[in-house]
N, C-alpha and C. Protein backbone atom coordinates (compact mmCIF):
# COMPACT_ATOMS: atom_id res chain seq x y z
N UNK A 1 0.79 -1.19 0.00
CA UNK A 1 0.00 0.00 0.00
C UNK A 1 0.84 1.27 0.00
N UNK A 2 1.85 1.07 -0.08
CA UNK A 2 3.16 2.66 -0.24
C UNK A 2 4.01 2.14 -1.58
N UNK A 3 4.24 3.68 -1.99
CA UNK A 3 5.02 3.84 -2.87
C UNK A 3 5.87 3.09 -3.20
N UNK A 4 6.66 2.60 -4.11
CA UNK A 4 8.30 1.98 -4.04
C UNK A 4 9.11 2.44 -5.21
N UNK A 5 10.26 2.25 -5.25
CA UNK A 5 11.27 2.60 -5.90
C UNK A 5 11.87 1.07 -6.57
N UNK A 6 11.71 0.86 -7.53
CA UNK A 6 12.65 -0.26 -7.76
C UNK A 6 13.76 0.35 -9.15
N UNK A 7 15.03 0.22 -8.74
CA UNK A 7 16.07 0.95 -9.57
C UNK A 7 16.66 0.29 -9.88
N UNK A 8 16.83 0.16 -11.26
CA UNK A 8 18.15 -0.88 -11.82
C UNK A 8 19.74 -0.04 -12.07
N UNK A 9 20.34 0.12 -11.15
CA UNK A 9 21.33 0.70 -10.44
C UNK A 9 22.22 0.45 -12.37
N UNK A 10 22.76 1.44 -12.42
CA UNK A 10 24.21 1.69 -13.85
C UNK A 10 25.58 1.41 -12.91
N UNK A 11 26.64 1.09 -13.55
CA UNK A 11 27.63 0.90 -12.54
C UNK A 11 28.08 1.76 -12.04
N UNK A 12 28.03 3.13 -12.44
CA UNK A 12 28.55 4.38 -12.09
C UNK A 12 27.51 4.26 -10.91
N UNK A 13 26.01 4.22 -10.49
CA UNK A 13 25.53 4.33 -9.37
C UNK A 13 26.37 3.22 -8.63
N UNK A 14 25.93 2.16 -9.19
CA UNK A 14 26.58 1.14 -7.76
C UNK A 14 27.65 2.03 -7.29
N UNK A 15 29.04 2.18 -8.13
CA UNK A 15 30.20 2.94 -7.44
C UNK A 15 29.85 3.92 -6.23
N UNK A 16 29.13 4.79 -7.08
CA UNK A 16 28.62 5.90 -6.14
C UNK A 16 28.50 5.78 -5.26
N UNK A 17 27.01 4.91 -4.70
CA UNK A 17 27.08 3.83 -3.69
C UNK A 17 27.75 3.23 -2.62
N UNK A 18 28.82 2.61 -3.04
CA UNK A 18 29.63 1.96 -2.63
C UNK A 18 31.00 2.86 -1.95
N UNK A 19 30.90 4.04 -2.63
CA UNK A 19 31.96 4.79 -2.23
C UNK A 19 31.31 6.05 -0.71
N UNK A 20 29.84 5.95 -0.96
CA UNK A 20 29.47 6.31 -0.12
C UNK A 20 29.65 5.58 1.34
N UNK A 21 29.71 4.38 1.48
CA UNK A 21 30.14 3.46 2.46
C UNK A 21 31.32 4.26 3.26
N UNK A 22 32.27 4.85 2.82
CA UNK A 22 33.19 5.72 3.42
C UNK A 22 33.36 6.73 4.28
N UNK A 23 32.07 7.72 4.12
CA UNK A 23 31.44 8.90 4.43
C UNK A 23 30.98 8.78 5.69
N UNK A 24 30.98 10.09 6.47
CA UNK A 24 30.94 10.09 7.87
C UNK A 24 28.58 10.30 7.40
N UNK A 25 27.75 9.50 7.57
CA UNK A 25 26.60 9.27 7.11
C UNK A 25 25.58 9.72 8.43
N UNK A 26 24.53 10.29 8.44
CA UNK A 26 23.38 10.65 9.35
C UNK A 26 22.84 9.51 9.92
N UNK A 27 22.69 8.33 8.90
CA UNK A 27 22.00 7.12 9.48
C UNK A 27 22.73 5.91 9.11
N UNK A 28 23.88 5.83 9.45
CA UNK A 28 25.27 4.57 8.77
C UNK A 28 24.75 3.44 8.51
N UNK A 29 24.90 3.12 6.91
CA UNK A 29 24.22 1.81 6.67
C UNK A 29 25.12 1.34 5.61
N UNK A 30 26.01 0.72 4.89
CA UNK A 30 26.86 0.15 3.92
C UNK A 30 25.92 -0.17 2.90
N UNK A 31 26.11 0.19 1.48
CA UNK A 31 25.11 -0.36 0.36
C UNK A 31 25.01 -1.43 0.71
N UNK A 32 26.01 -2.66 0.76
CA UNK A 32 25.53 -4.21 0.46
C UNK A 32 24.76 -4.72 1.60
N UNK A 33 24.73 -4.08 2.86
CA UNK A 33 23.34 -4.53 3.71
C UNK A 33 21.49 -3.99 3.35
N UNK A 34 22.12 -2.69 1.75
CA UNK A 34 20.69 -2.59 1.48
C UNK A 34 20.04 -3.07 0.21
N UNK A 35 21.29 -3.80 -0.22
CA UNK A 35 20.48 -4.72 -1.56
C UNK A 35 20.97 -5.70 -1.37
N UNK A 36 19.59 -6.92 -2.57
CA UNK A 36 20.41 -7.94 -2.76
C UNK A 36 21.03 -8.42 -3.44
N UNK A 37 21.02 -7.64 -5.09
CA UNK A 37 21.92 -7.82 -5.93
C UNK A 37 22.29 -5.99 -6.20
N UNK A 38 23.77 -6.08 -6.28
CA UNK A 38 24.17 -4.59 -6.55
C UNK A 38 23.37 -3.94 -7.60
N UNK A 39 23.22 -4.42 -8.56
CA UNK A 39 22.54 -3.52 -9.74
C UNK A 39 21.39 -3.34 -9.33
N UNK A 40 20.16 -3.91 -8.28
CA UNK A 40 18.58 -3.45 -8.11
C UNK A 40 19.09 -2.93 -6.38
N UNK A 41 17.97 -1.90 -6.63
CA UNK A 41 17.87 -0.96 -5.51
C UNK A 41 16.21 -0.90 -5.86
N UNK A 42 15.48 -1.44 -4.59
CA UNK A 42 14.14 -1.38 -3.97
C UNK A 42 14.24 -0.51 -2.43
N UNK A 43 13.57 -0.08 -2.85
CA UNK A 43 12.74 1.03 -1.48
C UNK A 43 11.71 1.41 -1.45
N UNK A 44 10.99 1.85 -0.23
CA UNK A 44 10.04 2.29 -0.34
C UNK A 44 10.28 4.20 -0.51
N UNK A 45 9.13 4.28 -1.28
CA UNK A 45 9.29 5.79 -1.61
C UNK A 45 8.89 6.99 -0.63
N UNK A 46 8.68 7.19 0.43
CA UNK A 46 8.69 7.61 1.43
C UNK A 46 9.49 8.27 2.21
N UNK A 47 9.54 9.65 1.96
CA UNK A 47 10.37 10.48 3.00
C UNK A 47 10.74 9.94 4.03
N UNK A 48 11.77 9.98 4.93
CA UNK A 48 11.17 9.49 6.27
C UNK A 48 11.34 11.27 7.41
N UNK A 49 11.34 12.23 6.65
CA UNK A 49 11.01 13.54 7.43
C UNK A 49 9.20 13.73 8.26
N UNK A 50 8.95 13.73 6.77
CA UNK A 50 7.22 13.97 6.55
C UNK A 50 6.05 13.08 6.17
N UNK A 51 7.09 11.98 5.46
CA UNK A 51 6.10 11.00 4.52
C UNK A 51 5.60 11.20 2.89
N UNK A 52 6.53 12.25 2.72
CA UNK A 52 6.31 13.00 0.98
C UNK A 52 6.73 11.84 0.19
N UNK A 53 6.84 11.50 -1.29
CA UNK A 53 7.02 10.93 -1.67
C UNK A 53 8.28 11.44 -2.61
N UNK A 54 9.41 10.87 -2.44
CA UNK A 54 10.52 11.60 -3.28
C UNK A 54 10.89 12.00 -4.84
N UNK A 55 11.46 12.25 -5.23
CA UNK A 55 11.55 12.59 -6.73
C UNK A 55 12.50 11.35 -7.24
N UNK A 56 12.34 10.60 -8.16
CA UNK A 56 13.08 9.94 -8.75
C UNK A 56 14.77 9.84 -8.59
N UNK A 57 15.52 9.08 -8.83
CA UNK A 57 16.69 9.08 -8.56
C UNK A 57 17.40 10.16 -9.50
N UNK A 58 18.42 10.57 -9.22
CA UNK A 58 19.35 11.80 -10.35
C UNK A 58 18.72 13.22 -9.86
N UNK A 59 17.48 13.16 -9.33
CA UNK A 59 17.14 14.74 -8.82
C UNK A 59 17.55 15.53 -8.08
N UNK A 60 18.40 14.33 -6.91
CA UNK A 60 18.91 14.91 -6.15
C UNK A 60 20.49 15.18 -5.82
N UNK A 61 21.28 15.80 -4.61
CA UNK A 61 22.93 15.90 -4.66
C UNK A 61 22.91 14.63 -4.46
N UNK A 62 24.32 14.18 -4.54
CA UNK A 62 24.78 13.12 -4.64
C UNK A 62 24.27 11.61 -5.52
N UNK A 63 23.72 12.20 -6.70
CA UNK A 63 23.15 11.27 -7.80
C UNK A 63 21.67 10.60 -7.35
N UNK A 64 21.46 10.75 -6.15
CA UNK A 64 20.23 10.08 -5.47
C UNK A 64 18.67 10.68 -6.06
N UNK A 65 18.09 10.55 -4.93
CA UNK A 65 16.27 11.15 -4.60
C UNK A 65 16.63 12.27 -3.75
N UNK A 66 15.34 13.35 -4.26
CA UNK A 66 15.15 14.65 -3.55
C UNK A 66 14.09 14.97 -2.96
N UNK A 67 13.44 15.05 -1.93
CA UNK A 67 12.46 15.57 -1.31
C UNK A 67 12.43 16.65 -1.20
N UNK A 68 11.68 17.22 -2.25
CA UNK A 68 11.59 19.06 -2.40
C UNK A 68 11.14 19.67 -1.23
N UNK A 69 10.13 19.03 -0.91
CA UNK A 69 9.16 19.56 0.31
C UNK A 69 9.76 20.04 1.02
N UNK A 70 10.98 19.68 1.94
CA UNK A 70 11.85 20.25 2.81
C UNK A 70 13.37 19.69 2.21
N UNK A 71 13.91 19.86 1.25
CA UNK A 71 14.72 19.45 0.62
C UNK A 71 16.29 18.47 1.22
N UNK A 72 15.42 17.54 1.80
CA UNK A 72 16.33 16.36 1.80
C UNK A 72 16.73 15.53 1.04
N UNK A 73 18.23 14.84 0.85
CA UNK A 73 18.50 14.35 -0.20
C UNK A 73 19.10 13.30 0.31
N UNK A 74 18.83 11.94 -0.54
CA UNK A 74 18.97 10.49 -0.70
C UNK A 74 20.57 10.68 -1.57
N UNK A 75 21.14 9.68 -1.12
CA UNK A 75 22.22 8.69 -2.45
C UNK A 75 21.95 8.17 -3.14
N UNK A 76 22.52 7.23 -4.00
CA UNK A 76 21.80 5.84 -5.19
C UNK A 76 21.83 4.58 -4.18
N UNK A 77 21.79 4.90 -2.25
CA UNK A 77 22.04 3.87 -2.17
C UNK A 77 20.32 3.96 -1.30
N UNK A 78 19.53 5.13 -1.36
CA UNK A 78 18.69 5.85 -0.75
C UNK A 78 18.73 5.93 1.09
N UNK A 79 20.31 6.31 1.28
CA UNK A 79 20.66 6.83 2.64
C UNK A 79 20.68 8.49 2.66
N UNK A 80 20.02 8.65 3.53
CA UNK A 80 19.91 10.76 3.83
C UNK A 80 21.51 10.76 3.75
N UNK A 81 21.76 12.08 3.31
CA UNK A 81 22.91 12.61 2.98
C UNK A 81 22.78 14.17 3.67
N UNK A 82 21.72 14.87 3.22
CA UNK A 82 21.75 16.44 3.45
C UNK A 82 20.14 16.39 4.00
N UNK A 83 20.04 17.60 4.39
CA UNK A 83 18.41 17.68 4.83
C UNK A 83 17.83 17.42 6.22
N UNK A 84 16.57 17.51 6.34
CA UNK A 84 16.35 16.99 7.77
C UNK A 84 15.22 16.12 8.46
N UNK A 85 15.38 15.51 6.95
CA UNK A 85 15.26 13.48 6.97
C UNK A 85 16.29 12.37 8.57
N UNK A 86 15.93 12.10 9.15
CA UNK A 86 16.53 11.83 10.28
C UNK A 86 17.18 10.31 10.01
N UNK A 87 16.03 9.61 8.73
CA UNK A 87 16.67 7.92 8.51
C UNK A 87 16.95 8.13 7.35
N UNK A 88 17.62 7.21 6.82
CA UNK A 88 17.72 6.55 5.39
C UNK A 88 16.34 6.28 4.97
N UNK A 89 16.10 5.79 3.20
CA UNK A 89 14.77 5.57 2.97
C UNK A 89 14.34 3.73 3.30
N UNK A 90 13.70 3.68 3.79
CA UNK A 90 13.43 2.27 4.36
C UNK A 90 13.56 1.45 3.11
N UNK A 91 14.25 -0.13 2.90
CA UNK A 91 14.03 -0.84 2.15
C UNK A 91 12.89 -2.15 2.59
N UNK A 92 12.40 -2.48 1.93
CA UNK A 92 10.89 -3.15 2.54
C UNK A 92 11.49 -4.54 2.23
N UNK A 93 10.99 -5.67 2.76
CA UNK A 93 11.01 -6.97 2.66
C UNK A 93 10.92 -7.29 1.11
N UNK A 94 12.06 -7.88 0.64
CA UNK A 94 11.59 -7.68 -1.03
C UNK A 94 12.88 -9.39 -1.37
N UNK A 95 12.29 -10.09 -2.13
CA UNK A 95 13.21 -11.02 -2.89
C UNK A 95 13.00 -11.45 -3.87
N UNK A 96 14.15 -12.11 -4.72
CA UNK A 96 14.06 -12.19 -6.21
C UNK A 96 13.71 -13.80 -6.22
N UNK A 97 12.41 -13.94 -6.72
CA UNK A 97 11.35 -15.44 -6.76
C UNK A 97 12.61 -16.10 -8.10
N UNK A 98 12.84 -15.48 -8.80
CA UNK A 98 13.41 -15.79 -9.77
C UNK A 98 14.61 -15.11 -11.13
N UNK A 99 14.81 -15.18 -12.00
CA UNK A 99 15.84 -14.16 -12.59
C UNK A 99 14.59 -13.02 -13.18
N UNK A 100 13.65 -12.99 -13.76
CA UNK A 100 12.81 -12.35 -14.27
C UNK A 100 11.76 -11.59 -12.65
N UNK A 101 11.36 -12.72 -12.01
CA UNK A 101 10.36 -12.29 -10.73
C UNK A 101 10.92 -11.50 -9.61
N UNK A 102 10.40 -9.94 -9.26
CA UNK A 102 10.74 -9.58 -7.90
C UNK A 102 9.70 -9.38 -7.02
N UNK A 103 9.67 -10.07 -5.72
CA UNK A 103 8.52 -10.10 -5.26
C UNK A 103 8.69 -9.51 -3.66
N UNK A 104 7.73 -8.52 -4.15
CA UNK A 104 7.68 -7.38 -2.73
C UNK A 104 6.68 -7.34 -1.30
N UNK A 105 7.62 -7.58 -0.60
CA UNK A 105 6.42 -7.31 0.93
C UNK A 105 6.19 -9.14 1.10
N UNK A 106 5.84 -9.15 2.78
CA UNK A 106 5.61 -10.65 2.76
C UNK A 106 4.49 -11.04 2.79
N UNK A 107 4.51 -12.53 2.35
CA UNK A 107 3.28 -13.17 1.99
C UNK A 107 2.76 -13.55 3.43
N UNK A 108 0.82 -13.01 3.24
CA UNK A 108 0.21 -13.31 4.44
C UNK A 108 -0.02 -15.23 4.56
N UNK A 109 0.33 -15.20 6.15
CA UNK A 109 -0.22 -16.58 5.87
C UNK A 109 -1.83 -16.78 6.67
């Protein structure tokens, strides 16, 4: 029932990414604990300031998402960078059923 982001990451993002791992970060999280294959990046689309829904990736500094509303800005790895977003953008329960299938959120039992 929320937004999501599913990004098929270019290698120049992964790098990006990955080099962000370095950086003194607001909410410290290493790319490879937020995907499961480097090239896809799933999130949910959700500020976590206000609950706005962000602008696409590249809108914002650091190659990421921008939340105009109060202009916080995501990475390509969607960790806050600038702004006054307090988390990273949540990545939701998400796995790959198959090479073609990605299947999001868990199944009720």
């Amino acid at each position: 029932g929320k937004p999501v982001f599913v990004i098929h990451r270019t290698p120049e993002m992964i790098t990006s990414a990955q080099n962000g791992d370095k950086e003194t970060l607001p909410d410290p999280a290493k790319d490879a604990d937020r995907v499961k294959k480097p090239e896809f990046l799933v999130l949910l689309a959700v500020c976590t300031h206000l609950g706005c829904v962000p602008q696409p990736i590249g809108t914002g500094n650091f190659g990421g998402f921008l939340c105009p509303c109060h202009g916080s800005h995501y990475d390509t790895s969607g960790r806050i960078r600038q702004g006054p977003a307090p988390r990273n953008l949540e990545v939701p329960h998400y796995e790959f059923k198959d090479e073609k299938t990605l299947v999001i959120g868990k199944a009720l039992s």
